[in-house]
Protein backbone atom coordinates (compact mmCIF):
# COMPACT_ATOMS: atom_id res chain seq x y z
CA UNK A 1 -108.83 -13.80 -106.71
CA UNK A 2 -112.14 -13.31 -107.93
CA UNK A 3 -114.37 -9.73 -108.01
CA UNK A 4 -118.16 -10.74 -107.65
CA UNK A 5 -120.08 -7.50 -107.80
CA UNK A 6 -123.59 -5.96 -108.15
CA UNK A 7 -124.02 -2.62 -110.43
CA UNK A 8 -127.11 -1.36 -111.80
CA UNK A 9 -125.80 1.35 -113.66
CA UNK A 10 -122.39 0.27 -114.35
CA UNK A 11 -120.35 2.25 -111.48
CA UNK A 12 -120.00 -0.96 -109.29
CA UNK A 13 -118.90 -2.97 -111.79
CA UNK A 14 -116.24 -0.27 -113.13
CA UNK A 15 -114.70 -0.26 -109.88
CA UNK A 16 -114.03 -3.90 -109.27
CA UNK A 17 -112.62 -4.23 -112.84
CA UNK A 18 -110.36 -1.64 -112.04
CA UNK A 19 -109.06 -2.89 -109.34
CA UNK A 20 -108.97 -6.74 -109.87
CA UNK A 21 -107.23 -5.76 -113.06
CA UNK A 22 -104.63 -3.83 -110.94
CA UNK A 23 -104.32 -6.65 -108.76
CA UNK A 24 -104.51 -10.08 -110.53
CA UNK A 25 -104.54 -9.45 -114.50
CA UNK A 26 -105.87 -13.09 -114.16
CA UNK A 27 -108.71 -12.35 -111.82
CA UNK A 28 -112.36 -12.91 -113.10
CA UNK A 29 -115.48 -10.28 -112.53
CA UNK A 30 -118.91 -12.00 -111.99
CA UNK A 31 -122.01 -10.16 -111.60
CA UNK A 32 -123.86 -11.87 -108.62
CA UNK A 33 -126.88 -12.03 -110.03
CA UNK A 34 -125.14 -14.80 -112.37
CA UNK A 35 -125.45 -18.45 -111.86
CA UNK A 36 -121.82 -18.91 -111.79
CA UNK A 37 -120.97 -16.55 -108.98
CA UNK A 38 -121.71 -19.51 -105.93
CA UNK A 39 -118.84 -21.62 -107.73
CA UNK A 40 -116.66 -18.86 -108.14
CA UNK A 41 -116.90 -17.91 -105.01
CA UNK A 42 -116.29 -21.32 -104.04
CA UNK A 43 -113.15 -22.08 -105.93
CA UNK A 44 -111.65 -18.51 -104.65
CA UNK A 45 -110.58 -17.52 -101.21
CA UNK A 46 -109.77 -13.93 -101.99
CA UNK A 47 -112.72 -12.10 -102.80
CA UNK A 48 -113.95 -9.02 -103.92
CA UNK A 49 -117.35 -8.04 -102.96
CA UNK A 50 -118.62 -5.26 -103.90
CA UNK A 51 -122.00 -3.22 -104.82
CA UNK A 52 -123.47 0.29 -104.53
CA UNK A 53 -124.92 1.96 -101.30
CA UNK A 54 -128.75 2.87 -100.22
CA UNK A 55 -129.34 5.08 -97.76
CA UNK A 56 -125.75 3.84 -96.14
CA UNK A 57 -126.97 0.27 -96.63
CA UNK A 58 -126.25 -2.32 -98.94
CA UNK A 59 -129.01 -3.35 -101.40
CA UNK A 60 -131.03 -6.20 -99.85
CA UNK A 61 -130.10 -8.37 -102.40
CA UNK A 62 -126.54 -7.81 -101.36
CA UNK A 63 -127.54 -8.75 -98.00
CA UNK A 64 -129.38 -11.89 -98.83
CA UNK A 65 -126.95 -12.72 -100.89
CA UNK A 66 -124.89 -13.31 -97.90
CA UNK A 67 -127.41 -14.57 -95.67
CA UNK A 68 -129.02 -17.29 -98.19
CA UNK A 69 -125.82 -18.49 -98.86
CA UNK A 70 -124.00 -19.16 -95.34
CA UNK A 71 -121.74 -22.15 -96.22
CA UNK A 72 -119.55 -19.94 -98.60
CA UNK A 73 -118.27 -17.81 -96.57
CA UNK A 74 -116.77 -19.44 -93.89
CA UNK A 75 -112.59 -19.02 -93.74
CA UNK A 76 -112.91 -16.62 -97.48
CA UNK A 77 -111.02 -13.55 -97.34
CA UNK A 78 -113.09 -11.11 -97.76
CA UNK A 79 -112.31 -6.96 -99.42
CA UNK A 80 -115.48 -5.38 -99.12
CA UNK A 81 -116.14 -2.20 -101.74
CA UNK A 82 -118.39 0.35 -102.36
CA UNK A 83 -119.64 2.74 -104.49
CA UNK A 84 -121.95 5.76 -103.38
CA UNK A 85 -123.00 9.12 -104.66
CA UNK A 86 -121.65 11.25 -101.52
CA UNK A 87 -122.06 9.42 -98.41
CA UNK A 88 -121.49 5.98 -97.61
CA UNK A 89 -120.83 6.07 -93.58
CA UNK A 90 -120.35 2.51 -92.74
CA UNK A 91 -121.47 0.90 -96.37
CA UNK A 92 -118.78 -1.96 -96.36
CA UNK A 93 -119.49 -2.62 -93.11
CA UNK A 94 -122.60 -3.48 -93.58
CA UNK A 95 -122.08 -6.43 -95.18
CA UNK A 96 -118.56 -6.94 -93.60
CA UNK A 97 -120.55 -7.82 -90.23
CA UNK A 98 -122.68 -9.89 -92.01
CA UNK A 99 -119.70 -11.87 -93.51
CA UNK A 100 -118.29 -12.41 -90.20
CA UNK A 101 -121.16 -13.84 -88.46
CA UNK A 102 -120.23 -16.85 -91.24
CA UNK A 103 -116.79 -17.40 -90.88
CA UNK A 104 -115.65 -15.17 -93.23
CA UNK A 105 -112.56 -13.01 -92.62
CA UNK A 106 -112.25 -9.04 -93.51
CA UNK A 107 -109.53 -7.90 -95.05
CA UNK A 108 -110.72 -3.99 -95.67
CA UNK A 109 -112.68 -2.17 -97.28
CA UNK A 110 -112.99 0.49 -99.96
CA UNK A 111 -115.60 3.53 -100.60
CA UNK A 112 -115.86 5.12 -104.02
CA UNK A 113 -117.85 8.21 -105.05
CA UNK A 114 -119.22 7.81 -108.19
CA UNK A 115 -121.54 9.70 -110.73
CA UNK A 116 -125.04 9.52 -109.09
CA UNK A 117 -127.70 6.91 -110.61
CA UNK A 118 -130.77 7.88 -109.13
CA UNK A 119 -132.59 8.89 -112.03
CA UNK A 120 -135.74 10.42 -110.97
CA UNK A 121 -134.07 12.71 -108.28
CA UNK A 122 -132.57 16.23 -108.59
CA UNK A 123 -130.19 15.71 -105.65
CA UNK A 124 -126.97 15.52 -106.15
CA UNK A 125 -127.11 15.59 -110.24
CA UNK A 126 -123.91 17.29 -112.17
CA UNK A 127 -123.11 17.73 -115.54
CA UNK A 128 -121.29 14.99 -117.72
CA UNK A 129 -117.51 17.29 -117.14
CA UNK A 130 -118.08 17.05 -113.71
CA UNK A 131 -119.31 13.60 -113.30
CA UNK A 132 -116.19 12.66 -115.61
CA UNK A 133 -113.77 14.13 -112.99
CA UNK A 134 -115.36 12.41 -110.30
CA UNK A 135 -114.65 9.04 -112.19
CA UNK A 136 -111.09 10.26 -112.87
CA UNK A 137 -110.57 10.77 -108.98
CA UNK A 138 -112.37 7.39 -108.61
CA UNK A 139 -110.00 5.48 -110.70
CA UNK A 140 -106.95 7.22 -109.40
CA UNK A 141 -107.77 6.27 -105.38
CA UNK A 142 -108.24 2.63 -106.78
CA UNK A 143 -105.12 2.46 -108.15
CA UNK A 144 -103.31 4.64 -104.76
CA UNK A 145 -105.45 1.77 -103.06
CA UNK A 146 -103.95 -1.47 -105.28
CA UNK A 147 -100.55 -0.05 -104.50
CA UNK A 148 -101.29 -0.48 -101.04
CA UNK A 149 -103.12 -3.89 -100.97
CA UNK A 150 -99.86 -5.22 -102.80
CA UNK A 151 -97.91 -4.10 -99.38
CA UNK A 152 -100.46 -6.04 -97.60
CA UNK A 153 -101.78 -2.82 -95.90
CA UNK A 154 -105.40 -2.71 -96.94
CA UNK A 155 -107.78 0.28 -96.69
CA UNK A 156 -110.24 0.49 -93.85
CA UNK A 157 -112.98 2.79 -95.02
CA UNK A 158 -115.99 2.01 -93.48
CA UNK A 159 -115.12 -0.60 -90.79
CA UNK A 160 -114.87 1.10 -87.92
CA UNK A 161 -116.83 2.02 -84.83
CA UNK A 162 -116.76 5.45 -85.77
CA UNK A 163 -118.05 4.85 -89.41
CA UNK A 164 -120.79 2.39 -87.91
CA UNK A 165 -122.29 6.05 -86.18
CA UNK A 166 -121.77 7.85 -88.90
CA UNK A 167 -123.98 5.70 -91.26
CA UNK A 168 -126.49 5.03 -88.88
CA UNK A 169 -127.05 8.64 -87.48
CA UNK A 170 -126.40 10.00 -91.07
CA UNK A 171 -128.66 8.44 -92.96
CA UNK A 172 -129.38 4.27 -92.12
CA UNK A 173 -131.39 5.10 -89.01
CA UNK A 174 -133.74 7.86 -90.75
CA UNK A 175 -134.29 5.62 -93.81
CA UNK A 176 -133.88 2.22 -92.50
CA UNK A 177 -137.65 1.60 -93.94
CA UNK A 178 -136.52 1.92 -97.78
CA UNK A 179 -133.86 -0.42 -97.37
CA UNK A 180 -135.59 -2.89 -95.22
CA UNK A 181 -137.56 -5.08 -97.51
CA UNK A 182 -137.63 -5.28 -101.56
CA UNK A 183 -139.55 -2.61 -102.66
CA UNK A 184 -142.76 -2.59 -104.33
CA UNK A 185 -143.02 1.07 -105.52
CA UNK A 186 -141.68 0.97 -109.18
CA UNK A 187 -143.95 3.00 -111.46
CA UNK A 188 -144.42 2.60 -115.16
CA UNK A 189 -146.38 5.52 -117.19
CA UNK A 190 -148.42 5.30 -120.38
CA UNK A 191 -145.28 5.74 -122.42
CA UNK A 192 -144.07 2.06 -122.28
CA UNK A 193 -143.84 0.84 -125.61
CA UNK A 194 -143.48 -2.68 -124.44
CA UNK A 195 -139.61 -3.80 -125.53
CA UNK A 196 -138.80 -5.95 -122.82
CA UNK A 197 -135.52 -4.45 -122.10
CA UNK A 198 -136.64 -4.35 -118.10
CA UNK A 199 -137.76 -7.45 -118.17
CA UNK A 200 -134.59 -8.84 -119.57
CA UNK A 201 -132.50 -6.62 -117.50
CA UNK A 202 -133.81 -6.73 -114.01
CA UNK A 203 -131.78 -9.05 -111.68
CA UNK A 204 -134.45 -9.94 -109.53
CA UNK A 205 -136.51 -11.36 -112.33
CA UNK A 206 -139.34 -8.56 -110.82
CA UNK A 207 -139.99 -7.05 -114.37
CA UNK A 208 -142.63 -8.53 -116.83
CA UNK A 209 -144.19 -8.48 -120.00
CA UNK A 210 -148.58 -8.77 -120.21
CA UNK A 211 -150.11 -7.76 -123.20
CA UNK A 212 -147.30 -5.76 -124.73
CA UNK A 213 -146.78 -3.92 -121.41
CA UNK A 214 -144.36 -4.06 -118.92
CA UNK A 215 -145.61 -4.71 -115.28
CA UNK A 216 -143.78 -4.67 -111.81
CA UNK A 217 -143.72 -6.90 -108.80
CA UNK A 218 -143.07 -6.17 -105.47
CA UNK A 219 -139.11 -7.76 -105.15
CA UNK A 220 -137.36 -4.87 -106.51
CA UNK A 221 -133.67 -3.83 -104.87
CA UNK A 222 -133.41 -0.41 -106.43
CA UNK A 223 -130.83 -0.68 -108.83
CA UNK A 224 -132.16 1.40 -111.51
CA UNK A 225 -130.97 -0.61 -113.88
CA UNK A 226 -134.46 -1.02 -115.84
CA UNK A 227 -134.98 3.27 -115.24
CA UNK A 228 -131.59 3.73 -116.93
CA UNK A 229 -132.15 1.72 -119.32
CA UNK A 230 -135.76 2.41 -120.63
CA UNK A 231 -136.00 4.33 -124.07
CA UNK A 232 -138.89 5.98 -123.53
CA UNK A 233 -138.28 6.89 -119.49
CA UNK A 234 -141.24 5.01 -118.42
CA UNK A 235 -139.79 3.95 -115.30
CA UNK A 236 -139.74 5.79 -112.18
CA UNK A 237 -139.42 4.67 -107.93
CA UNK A 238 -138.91 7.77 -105.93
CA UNK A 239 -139.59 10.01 -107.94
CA UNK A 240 -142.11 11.06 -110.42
CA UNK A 241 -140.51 11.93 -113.74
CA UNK A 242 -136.92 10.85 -115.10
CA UNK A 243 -134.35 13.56 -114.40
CA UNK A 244 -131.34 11.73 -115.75
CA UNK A 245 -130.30 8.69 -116.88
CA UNK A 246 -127.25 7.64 -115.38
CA UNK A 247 -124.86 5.00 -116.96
CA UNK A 248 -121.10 4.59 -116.29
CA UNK A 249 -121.35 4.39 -120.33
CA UNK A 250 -122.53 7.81 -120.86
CA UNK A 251 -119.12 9.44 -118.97
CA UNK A 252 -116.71 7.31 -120.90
């Protein structure tokens, strides 16, 4: 068994620790952004997949992910999971239909709220009491959920037809447009001191040092990985100012 996730601030990657750990104390956790996920994946026919959710979608690198890589898939058994602020709808289905066009077969699926990570917005922002119950509930329905994979029953959230509507009248269908294509709109302010912790950081390779300053390209999945992560909050992408940064680190 082998958890191959994507986090940007840490929840993601919490979650499938948790849980592989409760499952298989031999199980591995790869980041998919790392070169050794395809052979994991590979030598592994139970798989955890999971990442956090946009809009009720899956990051597009998620998606690609799948897509670019169609040979993987076929006869894995696949647990999709996800992590979202407060709605999710139908976000492990979204890549659970994917999987299935390639051969891959769903075992179930898991949704998690977790602390919110979108730095520069006010919605849906508590303080660090409140954000560390919300983990504590997190980690407790993983570990009602491991109990239950172990029976063979496995969790459904998000797979159904009724889910499907959910995401896509709640939310996917209104903001299909931000989750469509990478995004070009990250922002950096005067107050870059040039450290090259995005740069290092970013997954998608989309973050850049010229002349002592950091620069964006247009291929970014909205992570916030680089927003959380810059000293001086000189990041932004829909908003304009940093609110707060959000790392599963800070609740710990």
């Amino acid at each position: 068994m082998v958890g191959i996730y994507f986090s940007g601030t840490g929840n993601t990657r919490h979650c499938t620790q948790k849980l592989l750990a409760l499952l298989d104390r031999h199980g591995e956790c790869i980041a998919l952004e790392n070169d050794d996920a395809q052979q994991a994946i590979r030598d592994h026919d139970f798989i955890i997949y999971a990442y956090p959710t946009q809009y009720s979608n899956a990051p597009i690198f998620v998606r690609d992910y799948i897509k670019t890589h169609p040979v993987l898939w076929k006869g894995k058994k696949i647990f999709c999971l996800n992590t979202m602020g407060l709605f999710s709808g139908d976000g492990t289905g979204c890549t659970a239909r994917i999987f299935e066009k390639y051969g891959a077969e769903i075992l179930g699926g898991l949704q998690i709220r977790m602390p919110d990570s979108v730095c520069d917005s006010k919605a849906l922002k508590k303080n660090i009491a409140e954000n560390r119950r919300i983990i504590r509930e997190a980690d407790i329905k993983i570990e009602q959920a491991a109990e239950q994979i172990k029976t063979g029953k496995y969790p459904q959230e998000g797979l159904g037809f009724i889910s499907h509507i959910k995401g896509l009248l709640g939310q996917r269908l209104w903001f299909y447009g931000k989750t469509r294509h990478y995004s070009d709109q990250i922002k950096i302010n005067s107050d870059c001191i040039g450290c090259g912790l995005c740069a290092r950081d970013c997954p998608m390779k989309n973050m850049r040092m010229e002349e002592g300053k950091a620069v964006a390209g247009n291929h970014c999945t909205m992570c916030y990985r680089c927003i959380s992560h810059c000293p001086k909050q000189a990041i932004t992408l829909v908003g304009k100012e940093i609110v707060e940064q959000c790392t599963y680190e800070k609740y710990e």
